[in-house]
Protein backbone atom coordinates (compact mmCIF):
# COMPACT_ATOMS: atom_id res chain seq x y z
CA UNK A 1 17.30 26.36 -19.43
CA UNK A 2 14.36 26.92 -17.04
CA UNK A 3 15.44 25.02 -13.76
CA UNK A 4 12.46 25.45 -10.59
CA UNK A 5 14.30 25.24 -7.52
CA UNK A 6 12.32 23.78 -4.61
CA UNK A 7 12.36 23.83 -0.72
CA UNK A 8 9.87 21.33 0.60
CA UNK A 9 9.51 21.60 4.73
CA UNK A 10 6.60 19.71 6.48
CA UNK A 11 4.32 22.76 5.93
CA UNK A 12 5.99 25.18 4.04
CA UNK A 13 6.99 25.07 0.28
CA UNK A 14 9.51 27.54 -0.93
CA UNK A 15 10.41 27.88 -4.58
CA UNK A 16 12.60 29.76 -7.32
CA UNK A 17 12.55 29.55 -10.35
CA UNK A 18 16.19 29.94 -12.37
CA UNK A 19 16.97 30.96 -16.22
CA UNK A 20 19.88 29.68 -16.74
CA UNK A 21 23.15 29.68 -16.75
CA UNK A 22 22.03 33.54 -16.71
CA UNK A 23 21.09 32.81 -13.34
CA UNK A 24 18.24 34.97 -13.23
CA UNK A 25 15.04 34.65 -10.72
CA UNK A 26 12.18 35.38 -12.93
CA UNK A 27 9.75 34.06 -10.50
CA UNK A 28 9.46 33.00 -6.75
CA UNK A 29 7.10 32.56 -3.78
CA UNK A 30 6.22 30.76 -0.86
CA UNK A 31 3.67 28.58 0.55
CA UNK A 32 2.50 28.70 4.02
CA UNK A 33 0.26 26.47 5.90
CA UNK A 34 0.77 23.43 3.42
CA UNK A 35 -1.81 20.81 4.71
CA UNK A 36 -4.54 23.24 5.81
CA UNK A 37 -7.52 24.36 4.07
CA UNK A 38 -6.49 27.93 4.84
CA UNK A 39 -3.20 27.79 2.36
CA UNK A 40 -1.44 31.36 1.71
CA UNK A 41 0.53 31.35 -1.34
CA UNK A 42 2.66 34.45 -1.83
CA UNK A 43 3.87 34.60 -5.59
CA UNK A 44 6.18 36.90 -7.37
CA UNK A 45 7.22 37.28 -10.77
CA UNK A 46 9.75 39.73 -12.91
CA UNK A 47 8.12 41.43 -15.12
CA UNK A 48 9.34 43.83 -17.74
CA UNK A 49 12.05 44.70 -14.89
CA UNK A 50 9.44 44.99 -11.87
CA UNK A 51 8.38 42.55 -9.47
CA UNK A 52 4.33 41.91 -9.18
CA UNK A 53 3.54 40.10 -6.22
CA UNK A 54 0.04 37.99 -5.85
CA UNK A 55 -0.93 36.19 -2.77
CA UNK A 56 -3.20 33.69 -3.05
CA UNK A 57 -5.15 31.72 -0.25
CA UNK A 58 -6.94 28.30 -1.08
CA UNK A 59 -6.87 24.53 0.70
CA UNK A 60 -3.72 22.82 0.17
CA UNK A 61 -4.43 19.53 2.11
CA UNK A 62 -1.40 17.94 0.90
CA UNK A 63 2.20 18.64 -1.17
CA UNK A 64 0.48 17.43 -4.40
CA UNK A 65 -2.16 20.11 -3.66
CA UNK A 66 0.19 22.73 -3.32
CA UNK A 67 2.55 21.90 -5.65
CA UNK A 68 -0.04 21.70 -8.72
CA UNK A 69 -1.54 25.46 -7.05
CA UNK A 70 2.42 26.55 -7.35
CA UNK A 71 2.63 25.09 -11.29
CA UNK A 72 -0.86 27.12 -12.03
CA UNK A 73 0.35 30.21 -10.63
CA UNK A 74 4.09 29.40 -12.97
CA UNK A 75 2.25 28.83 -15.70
CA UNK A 76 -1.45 30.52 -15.40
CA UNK A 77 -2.29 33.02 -18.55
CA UNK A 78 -1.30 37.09 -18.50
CA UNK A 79 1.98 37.31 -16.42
CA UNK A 80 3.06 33.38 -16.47
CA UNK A 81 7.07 33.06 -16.72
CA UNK A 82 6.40 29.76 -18.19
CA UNK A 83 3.92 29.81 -21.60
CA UNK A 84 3.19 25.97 -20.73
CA UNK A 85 4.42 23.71 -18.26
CA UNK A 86 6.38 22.11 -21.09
CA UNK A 87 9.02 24.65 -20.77
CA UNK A 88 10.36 23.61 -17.61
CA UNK A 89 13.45 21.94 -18.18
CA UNK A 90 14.07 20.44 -14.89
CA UNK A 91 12.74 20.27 -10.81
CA UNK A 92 15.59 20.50 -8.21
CA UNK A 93 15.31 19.90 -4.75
CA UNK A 94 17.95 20.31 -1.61
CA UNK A 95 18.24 16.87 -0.41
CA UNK A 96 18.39 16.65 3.08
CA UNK A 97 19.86 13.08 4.29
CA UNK A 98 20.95 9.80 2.01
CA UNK A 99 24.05 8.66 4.14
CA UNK A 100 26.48 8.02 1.76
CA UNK A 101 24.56 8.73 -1.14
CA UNK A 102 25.57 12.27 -1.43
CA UNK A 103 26.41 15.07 -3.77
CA UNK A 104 24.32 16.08 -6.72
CA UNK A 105 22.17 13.51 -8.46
CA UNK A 106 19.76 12.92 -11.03
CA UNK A 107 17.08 11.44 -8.97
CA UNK A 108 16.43 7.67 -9.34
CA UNK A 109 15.20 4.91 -7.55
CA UNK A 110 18.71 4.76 -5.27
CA UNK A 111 18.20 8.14 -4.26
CA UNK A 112 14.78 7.77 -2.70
CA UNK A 113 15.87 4.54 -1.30
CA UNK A 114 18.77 6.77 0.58
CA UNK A 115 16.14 9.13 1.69
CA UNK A 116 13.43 6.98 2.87
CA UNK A 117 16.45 4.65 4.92
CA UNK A 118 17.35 7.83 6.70
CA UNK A 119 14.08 9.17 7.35
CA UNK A 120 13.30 8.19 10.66
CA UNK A 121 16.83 9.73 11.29
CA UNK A 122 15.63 13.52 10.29
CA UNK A 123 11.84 13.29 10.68
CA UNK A 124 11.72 16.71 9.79
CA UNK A 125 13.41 16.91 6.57
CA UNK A 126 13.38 13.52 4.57
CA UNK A 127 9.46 13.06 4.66
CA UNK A 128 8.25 16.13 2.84
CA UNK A 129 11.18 15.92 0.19
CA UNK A 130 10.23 12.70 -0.83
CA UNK A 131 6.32 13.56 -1.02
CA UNK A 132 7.42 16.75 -3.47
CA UNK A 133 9.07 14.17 -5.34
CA UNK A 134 6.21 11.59 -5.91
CA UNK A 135 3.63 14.95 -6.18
CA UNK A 136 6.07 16.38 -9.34
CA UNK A 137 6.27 12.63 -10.97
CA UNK A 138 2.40 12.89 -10.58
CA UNK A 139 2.13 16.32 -11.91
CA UNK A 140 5.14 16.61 -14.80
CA UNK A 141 5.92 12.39 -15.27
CA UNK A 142 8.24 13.92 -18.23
CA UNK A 143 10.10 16.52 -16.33
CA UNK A 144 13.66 15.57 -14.87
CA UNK A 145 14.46 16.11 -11.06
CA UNK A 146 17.74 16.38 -9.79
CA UNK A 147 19.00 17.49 -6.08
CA UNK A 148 21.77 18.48 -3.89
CA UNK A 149 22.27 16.65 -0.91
CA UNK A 150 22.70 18.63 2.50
CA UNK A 151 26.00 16.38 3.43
CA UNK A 152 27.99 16.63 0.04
CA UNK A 153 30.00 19.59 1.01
CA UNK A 154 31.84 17.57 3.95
CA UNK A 155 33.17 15.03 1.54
CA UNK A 156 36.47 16.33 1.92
CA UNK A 157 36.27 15.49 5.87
CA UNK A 158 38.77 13.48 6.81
CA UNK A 159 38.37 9.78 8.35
CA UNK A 160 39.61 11.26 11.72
CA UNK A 161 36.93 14.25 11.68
CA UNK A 162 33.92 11.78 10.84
CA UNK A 163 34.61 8.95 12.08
CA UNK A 164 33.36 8.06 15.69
CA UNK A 165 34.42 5.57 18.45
CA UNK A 166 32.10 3.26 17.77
CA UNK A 167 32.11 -0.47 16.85
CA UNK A 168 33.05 -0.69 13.27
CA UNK A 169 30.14 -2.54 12.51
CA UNK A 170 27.71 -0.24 13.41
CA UNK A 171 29.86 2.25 10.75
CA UNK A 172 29.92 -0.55 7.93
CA UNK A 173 26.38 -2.23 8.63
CA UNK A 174 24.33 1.22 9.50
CA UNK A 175 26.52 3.70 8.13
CA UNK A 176 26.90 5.71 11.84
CA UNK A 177 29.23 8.30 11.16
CA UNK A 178 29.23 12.47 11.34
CA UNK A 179 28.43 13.63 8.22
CA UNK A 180 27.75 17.57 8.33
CA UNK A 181 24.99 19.36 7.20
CA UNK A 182 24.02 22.95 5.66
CA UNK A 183 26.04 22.13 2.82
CA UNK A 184 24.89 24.53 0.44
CA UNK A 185 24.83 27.44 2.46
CA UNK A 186 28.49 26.94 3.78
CA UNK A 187 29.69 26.32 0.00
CA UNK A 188 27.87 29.28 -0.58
CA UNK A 189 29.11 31.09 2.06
CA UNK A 190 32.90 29.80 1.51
CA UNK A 191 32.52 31.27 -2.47
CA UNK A 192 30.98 34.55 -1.74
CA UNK A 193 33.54 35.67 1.52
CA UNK A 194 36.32 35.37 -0.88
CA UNK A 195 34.52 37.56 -3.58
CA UNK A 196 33.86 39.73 -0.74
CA UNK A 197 37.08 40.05 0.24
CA UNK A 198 38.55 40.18 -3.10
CA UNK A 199 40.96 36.55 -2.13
CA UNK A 200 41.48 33.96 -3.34
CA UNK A 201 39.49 30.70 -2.09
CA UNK A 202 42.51 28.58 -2.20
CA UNK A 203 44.58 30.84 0.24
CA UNK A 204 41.54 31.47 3.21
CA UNK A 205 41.19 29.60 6.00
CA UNK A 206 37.43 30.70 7.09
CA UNK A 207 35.54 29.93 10.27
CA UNK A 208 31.62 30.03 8.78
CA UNK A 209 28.88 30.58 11.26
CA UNK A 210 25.75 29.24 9.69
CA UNK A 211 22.85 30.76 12.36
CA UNK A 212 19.26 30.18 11.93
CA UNK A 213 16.61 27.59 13.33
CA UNK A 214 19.03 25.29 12.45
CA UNK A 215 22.48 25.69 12.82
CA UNK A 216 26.13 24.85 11.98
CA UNK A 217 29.61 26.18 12.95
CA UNK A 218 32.17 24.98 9.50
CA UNK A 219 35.78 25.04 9.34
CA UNK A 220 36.86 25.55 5.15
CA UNK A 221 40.21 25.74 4.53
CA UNK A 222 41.27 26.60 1.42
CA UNK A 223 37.78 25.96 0.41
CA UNK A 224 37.21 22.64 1.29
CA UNK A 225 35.06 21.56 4.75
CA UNK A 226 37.45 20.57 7.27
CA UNK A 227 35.26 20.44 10.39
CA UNK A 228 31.48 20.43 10.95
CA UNK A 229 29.56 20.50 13.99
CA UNK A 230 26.40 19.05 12.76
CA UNK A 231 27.22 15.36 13.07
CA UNK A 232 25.02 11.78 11.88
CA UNK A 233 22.13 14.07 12.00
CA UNK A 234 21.43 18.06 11.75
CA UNK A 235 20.42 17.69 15.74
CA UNK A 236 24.17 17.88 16.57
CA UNK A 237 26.91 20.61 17.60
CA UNK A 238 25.40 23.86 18.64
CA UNK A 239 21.59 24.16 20.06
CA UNK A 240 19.38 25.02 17.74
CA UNK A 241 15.80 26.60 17.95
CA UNK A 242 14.24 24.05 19.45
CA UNK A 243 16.71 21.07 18.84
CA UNK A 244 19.31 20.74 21.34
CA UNK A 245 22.88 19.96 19.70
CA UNK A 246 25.35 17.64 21.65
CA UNK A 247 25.07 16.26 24.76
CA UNK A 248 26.20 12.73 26.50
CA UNK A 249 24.59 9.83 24.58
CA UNK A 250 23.61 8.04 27.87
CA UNK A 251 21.39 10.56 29.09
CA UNK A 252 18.73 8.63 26.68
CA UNK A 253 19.45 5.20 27.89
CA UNK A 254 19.16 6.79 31.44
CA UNK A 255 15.83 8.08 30.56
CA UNK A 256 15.05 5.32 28.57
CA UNK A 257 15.68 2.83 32.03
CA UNK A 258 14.31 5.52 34.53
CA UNK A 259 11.23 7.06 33.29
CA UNK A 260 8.14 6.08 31.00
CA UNK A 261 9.12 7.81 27.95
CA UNK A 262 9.24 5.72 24.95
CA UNK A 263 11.60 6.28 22.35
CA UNK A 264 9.01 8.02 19.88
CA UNK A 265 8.58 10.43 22.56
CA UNK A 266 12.46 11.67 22.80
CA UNK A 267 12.42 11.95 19.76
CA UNK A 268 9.51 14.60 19.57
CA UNK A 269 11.11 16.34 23.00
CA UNK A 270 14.33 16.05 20.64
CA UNK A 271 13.27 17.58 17.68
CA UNK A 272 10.27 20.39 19.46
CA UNK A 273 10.94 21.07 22.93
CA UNK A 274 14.74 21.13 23.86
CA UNK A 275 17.31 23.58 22.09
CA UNK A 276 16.47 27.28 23.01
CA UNK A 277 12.91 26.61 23.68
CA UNK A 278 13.25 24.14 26.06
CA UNK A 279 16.05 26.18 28.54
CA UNK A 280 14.71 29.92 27.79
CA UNK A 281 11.02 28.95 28.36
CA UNK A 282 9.52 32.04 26.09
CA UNK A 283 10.10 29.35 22.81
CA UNK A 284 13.07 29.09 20.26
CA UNK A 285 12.70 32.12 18.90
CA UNK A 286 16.11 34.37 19.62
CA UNK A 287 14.07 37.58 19.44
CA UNK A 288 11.49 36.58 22.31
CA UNK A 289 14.28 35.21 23.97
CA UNK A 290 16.79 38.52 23.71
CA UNK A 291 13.76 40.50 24.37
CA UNK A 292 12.96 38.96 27.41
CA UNK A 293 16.40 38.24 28.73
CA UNK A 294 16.90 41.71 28.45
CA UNK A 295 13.68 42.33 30.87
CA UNK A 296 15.61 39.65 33.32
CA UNK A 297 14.48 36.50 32.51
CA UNK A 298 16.87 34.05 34.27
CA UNK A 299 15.46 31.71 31.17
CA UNK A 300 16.34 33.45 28.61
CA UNK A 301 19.33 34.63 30.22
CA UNK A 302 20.65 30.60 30.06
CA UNK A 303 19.28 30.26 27.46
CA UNK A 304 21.45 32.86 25.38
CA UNK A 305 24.67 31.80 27.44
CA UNK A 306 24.23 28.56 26.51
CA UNK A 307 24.04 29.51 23.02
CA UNK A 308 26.96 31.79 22.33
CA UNK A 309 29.17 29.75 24.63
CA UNK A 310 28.28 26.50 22.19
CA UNK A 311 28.71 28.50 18.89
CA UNK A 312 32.35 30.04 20.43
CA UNK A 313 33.17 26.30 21.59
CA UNK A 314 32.53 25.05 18.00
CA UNK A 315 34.66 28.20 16.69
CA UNK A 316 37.12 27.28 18.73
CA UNK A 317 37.16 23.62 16.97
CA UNK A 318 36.94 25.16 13.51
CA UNK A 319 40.11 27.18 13.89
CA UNK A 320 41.98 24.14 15.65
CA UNK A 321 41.14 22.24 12.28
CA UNK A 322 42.29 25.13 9.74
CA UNK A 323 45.54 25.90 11.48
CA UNK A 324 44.36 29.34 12.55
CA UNK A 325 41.83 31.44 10.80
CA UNK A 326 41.62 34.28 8.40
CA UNK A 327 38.12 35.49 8.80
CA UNK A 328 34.65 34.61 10.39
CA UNK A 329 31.70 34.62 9.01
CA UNK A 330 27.43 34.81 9.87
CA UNK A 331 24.83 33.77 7.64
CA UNK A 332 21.29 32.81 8.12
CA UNK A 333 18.15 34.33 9.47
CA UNK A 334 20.36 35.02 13.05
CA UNK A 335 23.79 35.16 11.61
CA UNK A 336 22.47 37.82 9.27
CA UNK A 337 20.47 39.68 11.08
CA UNK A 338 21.48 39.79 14.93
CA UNK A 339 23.94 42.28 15.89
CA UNK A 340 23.77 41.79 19.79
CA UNK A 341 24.51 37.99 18.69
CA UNK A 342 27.26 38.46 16.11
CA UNK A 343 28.70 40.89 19.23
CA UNK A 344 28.27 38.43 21.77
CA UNK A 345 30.26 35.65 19.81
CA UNK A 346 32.86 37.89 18.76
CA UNK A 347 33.66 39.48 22.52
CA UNK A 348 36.64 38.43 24.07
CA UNK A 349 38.07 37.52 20.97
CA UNK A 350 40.91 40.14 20.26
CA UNK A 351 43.89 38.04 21.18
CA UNK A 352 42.34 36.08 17.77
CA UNK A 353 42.64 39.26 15.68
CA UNK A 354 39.13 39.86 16.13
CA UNK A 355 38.08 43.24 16.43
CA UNK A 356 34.25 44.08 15.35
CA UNK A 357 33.54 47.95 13.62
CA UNK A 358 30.60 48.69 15.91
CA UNK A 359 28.92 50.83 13.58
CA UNK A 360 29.14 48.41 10.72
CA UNK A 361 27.97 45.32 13.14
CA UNK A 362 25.04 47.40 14.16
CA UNK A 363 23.69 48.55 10.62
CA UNK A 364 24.07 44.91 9.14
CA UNK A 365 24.15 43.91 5.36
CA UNK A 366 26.46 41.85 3.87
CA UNK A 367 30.27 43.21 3.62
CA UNK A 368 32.80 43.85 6.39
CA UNK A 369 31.52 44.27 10.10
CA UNK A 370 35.33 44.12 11.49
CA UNK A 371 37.71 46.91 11.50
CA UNK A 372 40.53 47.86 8.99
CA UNK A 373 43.35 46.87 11.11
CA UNK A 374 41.18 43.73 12.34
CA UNK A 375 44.24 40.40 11.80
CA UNK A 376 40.69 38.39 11.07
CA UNK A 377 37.86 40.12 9.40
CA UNK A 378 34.47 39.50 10.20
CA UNK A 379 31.77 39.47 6.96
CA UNK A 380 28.13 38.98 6.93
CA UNK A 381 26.91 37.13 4.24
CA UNK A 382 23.30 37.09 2.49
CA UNK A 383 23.19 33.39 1.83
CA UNK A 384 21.40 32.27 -1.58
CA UNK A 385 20.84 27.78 -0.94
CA UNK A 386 18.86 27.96 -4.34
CA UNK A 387 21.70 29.00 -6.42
CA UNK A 388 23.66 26.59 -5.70
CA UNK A 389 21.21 23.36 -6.12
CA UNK A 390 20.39 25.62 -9.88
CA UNK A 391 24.19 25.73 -10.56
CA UNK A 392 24.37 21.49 -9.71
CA UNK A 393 21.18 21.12 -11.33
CA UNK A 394 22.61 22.76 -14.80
CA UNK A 395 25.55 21.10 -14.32
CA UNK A 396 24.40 17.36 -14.36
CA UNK A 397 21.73 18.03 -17.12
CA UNK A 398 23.17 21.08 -19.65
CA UNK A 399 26.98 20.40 -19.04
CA UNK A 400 26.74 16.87 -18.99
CA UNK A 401 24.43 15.91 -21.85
CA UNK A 402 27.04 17.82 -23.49
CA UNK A 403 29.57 16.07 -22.60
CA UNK A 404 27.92 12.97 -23.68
């Protein structure tokens, strides 16, 4: 079964596309600049056990633009993984936000609905999904599509853990709760440290640090999400890039009262100038910022506290929820790739257990980056989100047609 796995962003378009259950990538790429007439497509495909890499640049004004320039590069003649669009078995998208339509789903009618009601909710992320949806109905009417939602891995929170102090109507009437978010990378994540480490699932109580743009601190014990810091929306729990995490509700009412903002403008202050950006002053970028705290920039310098104080606060919460904690882990473009940061979060830490190999922190890759006689290890993990919306996807079509 050929299953294309896409990423949709506002202008971006990532893709993979999945033989499976061999769970093989025999083609992938990216598209930058999506809604510009200067479009860079960067396509590769396996061939005869090599990769051959094209990049392509031509307009993509819109997603059905540059989805139908992705299908012509899947299926164009010479190197084309797919003979004919015809043998694509199935589309399958990460879902960002549908409330309490969750998990994975073949997508319908009630699916979009859940997307479009929360899309003024996550501005960001909603919107594009559902314009890849209509553009693949457009281009491949006959073609299935199926999705993972972003929240479905913090089913197993508990009332307590989602629920907040708010009128119950505003739970049952609006559905206002926390829900979580980064779902497939902490599944991921929760599967792969145990492989890793050569445990069982079932007997780890992990503490996973998911680091990027966007980011998430998850409690999984025994592999099931306990505690999430991302909340009703992916703004929440630690700062982000340039999104800011928690902070007292009021401060917009106070705003709202003393200034002339209006509440489309908080939003866009919300979602592209607080976070990182908005306290370090260089932007949300963690390498500008390290780069120029380390040249004394009282911004930055903030900026970085701020961070690592936020991401050991939510740590802090994780363990509380798992009854202690076995190991830690980073993922993500930071989490994966930022020694100084993955130090910084793990100083001060060795009445936990915690004790980083300095050596192995500083070269990076995924495996061990704590000493042998560390009580918690410490593991890096090279996230792959696709895999796990291709596994769902080949669930709910291959494994359940069979079923009947």
């Amino acid at each position: 079964m050929k299953i294309l796995v896409v990423n949709s962003g506002g202008s971006s378009l990532k893709y993979k596309l999945y033989e499976m259950p061999a769970e093989s990538v025999i083609a992938q790429g990216h598209l930058d600049r999506l809604g510009t007439d200067r479009a860079v497509l960067t396509h590769k495909v396996s061939i005869a056990g090599r990769v051959v890499t094209r990049e392509l640049r031509e307009p993509a004004p819109d997603h059905l633009a540059g989805i139908k320039l992705m299908l012509r590069e899947l299926s164009r003649a010479g190197d084309a993984p797919l003979a004919s669009l015809a043998e694509l078995d199935a589309v399958a998208h990460k879902l960002p936000h549908g409330g309490e339509v969750s998990g994975a789903q073949v997508i319908g009618p009630a699916v979009e609905a859940a997307l479009q009601r929360f899309a003024a909710v996550v501005p960001v992320h909603n919107p594009p999904v559902l314009r890849a949806i209509a553009a693949f109905r457009e281009t491949l009417p006959t073609t299935p599509q199926c999705g993972t939602f972003e929240t479905h891995f913090h089913a197993t929170l508990e009332p307590a853990a989602y629920r907040y102090a708010l009128p119950e109507s505003w739970y049952t009437a609006h559905g206002i709760r926390r829900y979580g978010f980064h779902s497939c990378s902490h599944r991921y994540t929760a599967g792969r440290v145990a492989q890793i480490l050569r445990r069982p699932l079932d007997e780890l109580r992990l503490v996973a640090c998911h680091l990027g743009s966007g980011t998430s601190v998850c409690g999984i014990r025994h592999g099931r999400s306990v505690e999430i810091s991302s909340a009703f929306t992916p703004q929440a729990g630690t700062p982000m890039s340039t999104r800011p995490g928690d902070f007292d509700p009021f401060v917009l009412t106070y705003l709202l009262e003393n200034t002339a903002l209006t509440v489309a403008e908080l939003n866009r202050e919300l979602t592209t100038a607080a976070g990182l950006a908005g306290l370090s002053g260089v932007g949300g970028d963690l390498r500008d910022i390290e780069q120029a705290a380390a040249q004394g920039e009282s911004g930055a310098k903030l900026a970085l506290d701020v961070f690592v104080w936020n991401i050991r606060r939510w740590i802090g919460a994780c363990l509380l929820a798992c009854g202690g904690v076995d190991v830690i882990s980073f993922t993500g473009g930071i989490g994966e790739n930022d020694p100084l940061l993955r130090r910084r979060v793990c100083a001060e830490l060795a009445w936990l257990g915690v004790e980083l190999d300095e050596l192995a922190n500083q070269r990076g890759g995924e495996g061990i980056i704590s000493t042998p006689q560390a009580a918690v290890q410490v593991v890096c993990v090279a996230v792959d989100e696709e895999i796990v919306v291709a596994r769902d996807a080949y669930e709910l079509l291959a494994v359940g047609a069979a079923n009947g």
